[in-house]
N, C-alpha and C. Protein backbone atom coordinates (compact mmCIF):
# COMPACT_ATOMS: atom_id res chain seq x y z
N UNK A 1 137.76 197.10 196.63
CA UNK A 1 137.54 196.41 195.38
C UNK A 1 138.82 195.68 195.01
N UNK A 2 138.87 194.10 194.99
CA UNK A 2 140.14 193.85 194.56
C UNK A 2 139.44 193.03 193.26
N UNK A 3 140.62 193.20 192.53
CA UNK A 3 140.60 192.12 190.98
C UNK A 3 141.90 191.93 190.90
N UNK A 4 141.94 190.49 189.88
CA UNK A 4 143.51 190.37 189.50
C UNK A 4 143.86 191.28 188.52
N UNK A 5 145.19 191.14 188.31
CA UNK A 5 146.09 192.51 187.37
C UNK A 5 145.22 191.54 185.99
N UNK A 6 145.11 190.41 185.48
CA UNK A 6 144.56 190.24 184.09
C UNK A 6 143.16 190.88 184.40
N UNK A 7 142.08 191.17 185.23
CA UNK A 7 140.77 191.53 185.39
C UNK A 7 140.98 193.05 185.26
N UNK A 8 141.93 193.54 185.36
CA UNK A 8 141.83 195.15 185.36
C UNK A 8 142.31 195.43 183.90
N UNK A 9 143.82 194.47 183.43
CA UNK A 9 144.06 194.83 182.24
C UNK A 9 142.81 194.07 180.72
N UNK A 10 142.02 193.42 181.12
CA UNK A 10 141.01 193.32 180.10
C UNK A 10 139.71 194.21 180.23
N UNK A 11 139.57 195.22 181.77
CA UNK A 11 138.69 196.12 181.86
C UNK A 11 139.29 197.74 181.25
N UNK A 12 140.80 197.72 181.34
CA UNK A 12 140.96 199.18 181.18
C UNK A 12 142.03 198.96 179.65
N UNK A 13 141.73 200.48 178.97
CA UNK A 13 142.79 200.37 178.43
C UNK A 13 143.96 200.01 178.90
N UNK A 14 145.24 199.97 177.17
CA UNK A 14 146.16 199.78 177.90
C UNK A 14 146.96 201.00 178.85
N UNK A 15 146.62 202.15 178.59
CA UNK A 15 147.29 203.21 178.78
C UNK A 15 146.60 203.62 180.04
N UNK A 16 144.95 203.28 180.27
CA UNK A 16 144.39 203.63 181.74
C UNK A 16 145.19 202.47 182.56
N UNK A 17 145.67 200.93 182.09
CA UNK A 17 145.91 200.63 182.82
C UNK A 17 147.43 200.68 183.53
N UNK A 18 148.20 201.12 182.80
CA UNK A 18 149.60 201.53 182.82
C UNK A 18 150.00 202.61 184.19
N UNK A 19 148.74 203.58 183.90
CA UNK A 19 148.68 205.08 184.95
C UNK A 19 147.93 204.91 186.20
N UNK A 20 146.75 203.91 186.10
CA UNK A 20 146.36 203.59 187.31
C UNK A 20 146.90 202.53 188.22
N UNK A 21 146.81 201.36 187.69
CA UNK A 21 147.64 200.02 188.23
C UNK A 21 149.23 200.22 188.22
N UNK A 22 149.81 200.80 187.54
CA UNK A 22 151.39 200.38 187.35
C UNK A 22 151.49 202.29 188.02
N UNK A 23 151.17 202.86 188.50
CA UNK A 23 151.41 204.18 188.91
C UNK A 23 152.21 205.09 188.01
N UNK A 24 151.74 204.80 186.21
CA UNK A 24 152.57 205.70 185.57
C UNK A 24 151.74 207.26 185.52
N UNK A 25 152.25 207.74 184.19
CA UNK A 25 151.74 209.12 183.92
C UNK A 25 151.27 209.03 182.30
N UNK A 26 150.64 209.42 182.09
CA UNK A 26 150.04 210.21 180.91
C UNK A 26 150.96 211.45 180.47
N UNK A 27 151.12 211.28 179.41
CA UNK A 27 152.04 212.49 178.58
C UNK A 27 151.27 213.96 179.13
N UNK A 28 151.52 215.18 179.24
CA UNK A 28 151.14 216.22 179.38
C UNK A 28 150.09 216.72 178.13
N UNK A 29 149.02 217.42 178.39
CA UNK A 29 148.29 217.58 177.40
C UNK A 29 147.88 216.82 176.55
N UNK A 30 148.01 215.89 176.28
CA UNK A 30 147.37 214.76 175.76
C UNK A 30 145.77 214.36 176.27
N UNK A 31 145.11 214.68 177.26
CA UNK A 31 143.82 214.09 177.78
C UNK A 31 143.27 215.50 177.15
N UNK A 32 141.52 214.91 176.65
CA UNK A 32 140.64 215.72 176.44
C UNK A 32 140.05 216.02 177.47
N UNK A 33 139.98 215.53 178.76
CA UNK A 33 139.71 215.74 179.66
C UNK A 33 139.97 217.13 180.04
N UNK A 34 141.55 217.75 179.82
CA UNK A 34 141.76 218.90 180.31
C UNK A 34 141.27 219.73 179.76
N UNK A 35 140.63 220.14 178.60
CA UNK A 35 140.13 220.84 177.85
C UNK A 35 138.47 221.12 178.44
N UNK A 36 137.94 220.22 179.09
CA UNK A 36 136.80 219.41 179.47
C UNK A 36 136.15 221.21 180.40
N UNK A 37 135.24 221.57 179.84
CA UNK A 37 134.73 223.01 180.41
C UNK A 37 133.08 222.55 180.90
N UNK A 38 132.40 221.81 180.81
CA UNK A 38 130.97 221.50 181.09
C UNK A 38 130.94 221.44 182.60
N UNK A 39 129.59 221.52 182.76
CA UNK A 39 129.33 221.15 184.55
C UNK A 39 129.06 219.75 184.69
N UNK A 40 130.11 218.96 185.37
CA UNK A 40 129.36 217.43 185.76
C UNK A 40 130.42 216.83 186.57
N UNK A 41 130.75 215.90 186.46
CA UNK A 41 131.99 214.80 187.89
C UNK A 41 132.50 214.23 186.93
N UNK A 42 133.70 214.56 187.74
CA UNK A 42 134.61 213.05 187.16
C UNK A 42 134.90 211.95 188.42
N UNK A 43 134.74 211.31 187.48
CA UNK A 43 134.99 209.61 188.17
C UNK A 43 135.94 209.14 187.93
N UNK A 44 136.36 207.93 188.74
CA UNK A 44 137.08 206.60 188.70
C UNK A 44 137.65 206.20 187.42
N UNK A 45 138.17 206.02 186.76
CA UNK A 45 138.26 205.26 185.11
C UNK A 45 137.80 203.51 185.49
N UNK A 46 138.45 203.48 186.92
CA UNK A 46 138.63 201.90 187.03
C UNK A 46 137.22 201.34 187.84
N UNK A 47 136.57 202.10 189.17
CA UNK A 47 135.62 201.84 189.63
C UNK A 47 134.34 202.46 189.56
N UNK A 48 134.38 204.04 189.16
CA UNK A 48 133.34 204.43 189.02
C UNK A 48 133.07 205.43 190.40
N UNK A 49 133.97 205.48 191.32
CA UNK A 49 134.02 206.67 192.40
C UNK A 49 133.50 207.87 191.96
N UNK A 50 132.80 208.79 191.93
CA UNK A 50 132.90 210.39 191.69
C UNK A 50 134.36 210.65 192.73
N UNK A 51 134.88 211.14 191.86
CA UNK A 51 135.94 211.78 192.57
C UNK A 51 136.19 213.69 192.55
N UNK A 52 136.03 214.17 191.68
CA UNK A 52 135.96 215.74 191.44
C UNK A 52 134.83 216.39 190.80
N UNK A 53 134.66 217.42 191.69
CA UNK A 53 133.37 218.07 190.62
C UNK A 53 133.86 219.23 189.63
N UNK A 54 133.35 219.51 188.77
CA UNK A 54 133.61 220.44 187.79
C UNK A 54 133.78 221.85 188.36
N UNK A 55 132.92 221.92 189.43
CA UNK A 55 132.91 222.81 190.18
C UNK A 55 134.74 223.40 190.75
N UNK A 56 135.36 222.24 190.67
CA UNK A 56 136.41 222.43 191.44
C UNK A 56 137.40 222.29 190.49
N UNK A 57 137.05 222.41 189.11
CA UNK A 57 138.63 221.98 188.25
C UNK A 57 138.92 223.39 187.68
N UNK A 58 139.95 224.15 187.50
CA UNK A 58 140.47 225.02 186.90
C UNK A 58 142.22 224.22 186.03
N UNK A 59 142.34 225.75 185.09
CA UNK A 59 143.49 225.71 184.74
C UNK A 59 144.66 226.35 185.13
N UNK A 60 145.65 225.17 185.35
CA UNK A 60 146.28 224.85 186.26
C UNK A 60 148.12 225.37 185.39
N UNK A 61 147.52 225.04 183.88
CA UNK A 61 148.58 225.36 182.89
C UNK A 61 149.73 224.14 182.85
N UNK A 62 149.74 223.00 183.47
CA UNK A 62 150.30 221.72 183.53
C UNK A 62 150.39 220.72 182.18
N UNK A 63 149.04 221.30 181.73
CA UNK A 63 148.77 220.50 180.86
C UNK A 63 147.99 218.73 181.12
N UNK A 64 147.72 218.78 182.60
CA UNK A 64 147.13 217.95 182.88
C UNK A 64 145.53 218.38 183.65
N UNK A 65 144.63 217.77 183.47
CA UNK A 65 143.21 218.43 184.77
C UNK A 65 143.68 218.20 185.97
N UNK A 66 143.18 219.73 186.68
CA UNK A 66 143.72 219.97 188.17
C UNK A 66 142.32 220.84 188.51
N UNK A 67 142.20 220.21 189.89
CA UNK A 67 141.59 220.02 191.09
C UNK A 67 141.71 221.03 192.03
N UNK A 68 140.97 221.69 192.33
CA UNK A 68 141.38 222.33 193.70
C UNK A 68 140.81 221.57 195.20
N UNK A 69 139.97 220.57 195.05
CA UNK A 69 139.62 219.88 196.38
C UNK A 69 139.02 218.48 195.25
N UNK A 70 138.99 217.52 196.14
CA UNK A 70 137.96 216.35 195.84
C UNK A 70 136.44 216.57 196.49
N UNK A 71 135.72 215.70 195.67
CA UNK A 71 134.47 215.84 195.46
C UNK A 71 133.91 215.76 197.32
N UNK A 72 134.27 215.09 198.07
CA UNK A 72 134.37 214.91 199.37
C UNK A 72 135.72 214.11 199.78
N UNK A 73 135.58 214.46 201.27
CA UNK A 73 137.16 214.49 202.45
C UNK A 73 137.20 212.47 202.00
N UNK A 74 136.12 211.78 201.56
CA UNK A 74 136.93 210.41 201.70
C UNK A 74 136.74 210.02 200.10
N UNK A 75 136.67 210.96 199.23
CA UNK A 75 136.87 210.37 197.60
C UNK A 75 138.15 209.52 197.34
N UNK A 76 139.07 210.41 197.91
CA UNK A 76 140.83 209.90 197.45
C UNK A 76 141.37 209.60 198.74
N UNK A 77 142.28 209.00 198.66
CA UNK A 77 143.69 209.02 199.96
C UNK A 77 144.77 209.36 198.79
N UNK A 78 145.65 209.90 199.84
CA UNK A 78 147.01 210.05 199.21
C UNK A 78 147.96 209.15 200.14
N UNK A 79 150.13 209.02 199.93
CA UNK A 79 150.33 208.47 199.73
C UNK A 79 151.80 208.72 199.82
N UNK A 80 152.70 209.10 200.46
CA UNK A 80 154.20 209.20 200.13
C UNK A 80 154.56 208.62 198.76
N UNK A 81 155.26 209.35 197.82
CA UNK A 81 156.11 209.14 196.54
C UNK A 81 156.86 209.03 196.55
N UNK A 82 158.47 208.53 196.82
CA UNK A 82 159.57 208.66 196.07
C UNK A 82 160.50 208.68 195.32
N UNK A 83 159.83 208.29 193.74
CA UNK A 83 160.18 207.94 192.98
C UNK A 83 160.83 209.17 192.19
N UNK A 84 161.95 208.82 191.47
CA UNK A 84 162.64 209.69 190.32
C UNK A 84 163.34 211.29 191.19
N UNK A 85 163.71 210.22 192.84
CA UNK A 85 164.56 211.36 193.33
C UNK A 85 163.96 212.41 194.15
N UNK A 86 162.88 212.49 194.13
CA UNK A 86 161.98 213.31 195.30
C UNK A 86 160.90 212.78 195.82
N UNK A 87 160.58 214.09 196.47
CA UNK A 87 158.99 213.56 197.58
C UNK A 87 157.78 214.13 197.19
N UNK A 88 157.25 213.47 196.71
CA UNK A 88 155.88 213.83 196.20
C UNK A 88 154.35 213.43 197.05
N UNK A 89 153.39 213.99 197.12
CA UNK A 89 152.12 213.13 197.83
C UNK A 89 151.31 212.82 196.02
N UNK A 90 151.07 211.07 196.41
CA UNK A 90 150.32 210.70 195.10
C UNK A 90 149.18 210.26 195.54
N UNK A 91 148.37 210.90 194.88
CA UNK A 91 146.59 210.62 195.31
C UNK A 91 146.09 209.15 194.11
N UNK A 92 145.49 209.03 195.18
CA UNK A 92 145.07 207.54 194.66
C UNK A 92 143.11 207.56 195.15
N UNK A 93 142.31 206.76 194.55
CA UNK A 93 140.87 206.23 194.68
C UNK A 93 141.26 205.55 195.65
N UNK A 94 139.86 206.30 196.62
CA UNK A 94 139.98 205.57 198.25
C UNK A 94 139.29 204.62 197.92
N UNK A 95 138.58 204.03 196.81
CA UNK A 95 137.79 202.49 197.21
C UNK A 95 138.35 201.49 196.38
N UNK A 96 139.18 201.98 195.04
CA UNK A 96 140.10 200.77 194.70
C UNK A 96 141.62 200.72 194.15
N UNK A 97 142.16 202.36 195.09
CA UNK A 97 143.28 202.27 195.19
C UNK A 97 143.67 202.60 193.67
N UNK A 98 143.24 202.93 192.72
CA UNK A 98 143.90 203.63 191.54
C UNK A 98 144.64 204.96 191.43
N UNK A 99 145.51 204.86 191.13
CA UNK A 99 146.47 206.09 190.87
C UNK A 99 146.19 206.58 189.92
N UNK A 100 145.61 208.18 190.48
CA UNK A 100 145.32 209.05 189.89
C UNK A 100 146.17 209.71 189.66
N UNK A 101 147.03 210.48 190.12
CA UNK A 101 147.84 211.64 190.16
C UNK A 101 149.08 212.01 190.98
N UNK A 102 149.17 213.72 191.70
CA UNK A 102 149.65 213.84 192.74
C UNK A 102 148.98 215.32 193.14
N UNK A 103 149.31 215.41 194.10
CA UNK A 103 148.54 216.89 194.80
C UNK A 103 149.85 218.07 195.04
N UNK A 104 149.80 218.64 194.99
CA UNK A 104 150.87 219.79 195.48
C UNK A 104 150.06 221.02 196.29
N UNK A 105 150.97 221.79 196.65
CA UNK A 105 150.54 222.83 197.57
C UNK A 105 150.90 224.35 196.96
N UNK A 106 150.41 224.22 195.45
CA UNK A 106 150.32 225.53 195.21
C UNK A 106 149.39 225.78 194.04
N UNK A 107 148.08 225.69 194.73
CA UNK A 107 146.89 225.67 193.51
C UNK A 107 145.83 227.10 194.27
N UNK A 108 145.27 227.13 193.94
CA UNK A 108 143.93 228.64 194.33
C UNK A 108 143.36 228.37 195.38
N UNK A 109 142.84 229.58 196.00
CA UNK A 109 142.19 229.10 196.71
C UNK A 109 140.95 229.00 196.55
N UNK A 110 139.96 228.07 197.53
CA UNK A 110 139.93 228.22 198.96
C UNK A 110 141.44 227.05 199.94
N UNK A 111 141.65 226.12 198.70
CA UNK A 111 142.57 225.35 199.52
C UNK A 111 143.95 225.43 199.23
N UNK A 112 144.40 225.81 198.01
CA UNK A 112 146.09 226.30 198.11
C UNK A 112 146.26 224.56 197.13
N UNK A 113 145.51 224.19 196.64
CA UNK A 113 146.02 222.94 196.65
C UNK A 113 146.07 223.09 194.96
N UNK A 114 146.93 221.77 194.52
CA UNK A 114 146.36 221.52 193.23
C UNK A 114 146.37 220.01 192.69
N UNK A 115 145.65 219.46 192.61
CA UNK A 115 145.17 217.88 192.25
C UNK A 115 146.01 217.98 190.83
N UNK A 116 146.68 217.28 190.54
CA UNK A 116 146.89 217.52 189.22
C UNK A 116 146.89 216.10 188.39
N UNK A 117 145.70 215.15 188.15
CA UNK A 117 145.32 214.30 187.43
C UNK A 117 145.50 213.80 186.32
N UNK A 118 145.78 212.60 186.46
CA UNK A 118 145.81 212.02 184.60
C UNK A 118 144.84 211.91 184.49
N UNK A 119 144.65 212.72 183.18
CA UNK A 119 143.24 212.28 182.17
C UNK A 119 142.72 210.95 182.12
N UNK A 120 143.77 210.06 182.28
CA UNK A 120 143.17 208.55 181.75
C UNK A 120 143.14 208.01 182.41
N UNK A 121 142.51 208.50 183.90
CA UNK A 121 142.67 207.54 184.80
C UNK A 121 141.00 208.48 185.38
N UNK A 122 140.55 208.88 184.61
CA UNK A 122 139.41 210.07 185.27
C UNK A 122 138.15 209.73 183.56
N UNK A 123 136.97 209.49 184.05
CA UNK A 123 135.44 209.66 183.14
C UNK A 123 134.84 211.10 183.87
N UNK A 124 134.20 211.24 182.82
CA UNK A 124 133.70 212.62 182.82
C UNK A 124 131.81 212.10 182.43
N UNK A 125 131.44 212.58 183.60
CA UNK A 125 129.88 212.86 183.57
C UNK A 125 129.10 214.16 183.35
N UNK A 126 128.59 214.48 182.25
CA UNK A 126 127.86 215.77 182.03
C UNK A 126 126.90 215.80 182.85
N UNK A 127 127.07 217.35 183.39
CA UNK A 127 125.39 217.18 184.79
C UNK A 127 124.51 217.36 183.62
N UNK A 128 123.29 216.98 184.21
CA UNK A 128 122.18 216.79 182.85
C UNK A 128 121.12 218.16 183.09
């Protein structure tokens, strides 16, 4: 999916578009998202991907929603980081490349992992 940077910044907020397009962050605890306890998916902010199921989000205590796997093996790609002095893996939407987050390697199992997502870069679908 490509658009120009004015086609994304008149589709997203300014703050979805800041965290997805410009690879910032969302303040900690700030998304209602993390609070977010229902059964359903979260998606894309920018394309509409399902990217995580509810099934798979716990608290993580970050203060951001965290992931223990994506919704399937080709929802996201990740991404070498090295910004602000270290090495990070940053997960991004495999179909239009939005920066979601970053992943680390110390979340529950079954995978050890932990997605740890900006809220404002993630919609929330109630299963019906």
């Amino acid at each position: 999916m490509k658009k120009t940077d004015q086609e994304w910044r008149e589709q997203l907020s300014p703050e979805a578009y800041h965290v997805t397009r410009k690879h910032g962050t969302e303040r900690a605890g700030t998304s209602p998202l993390n609070q977010e306890k229902r059964a359903g998916m979260f998606s894309c902010v920018c394309c509409g991907k399902p990217l995580f199921s509810s099934d798979a989000k716990y608290e993580s205590g970050t203060g951001w929603p965290s992931f223990f796997q994506p919704v399937a093996a080709n929802a996201v790609g990740t991404s070498t980081d090295r910004k602000f002095f270290m090495t990070r893996t940053e997960v991004h939407c495999a179909d239009c490349e939005a920066h979601l987050g970053h992943v680390f390697p110390d979340g529950p199992q079954p995978t050890g992992l932990r997605y740890c997502m900006n809220g404002v870069a993630l919609t929330f679908q109630p299963k019906e």
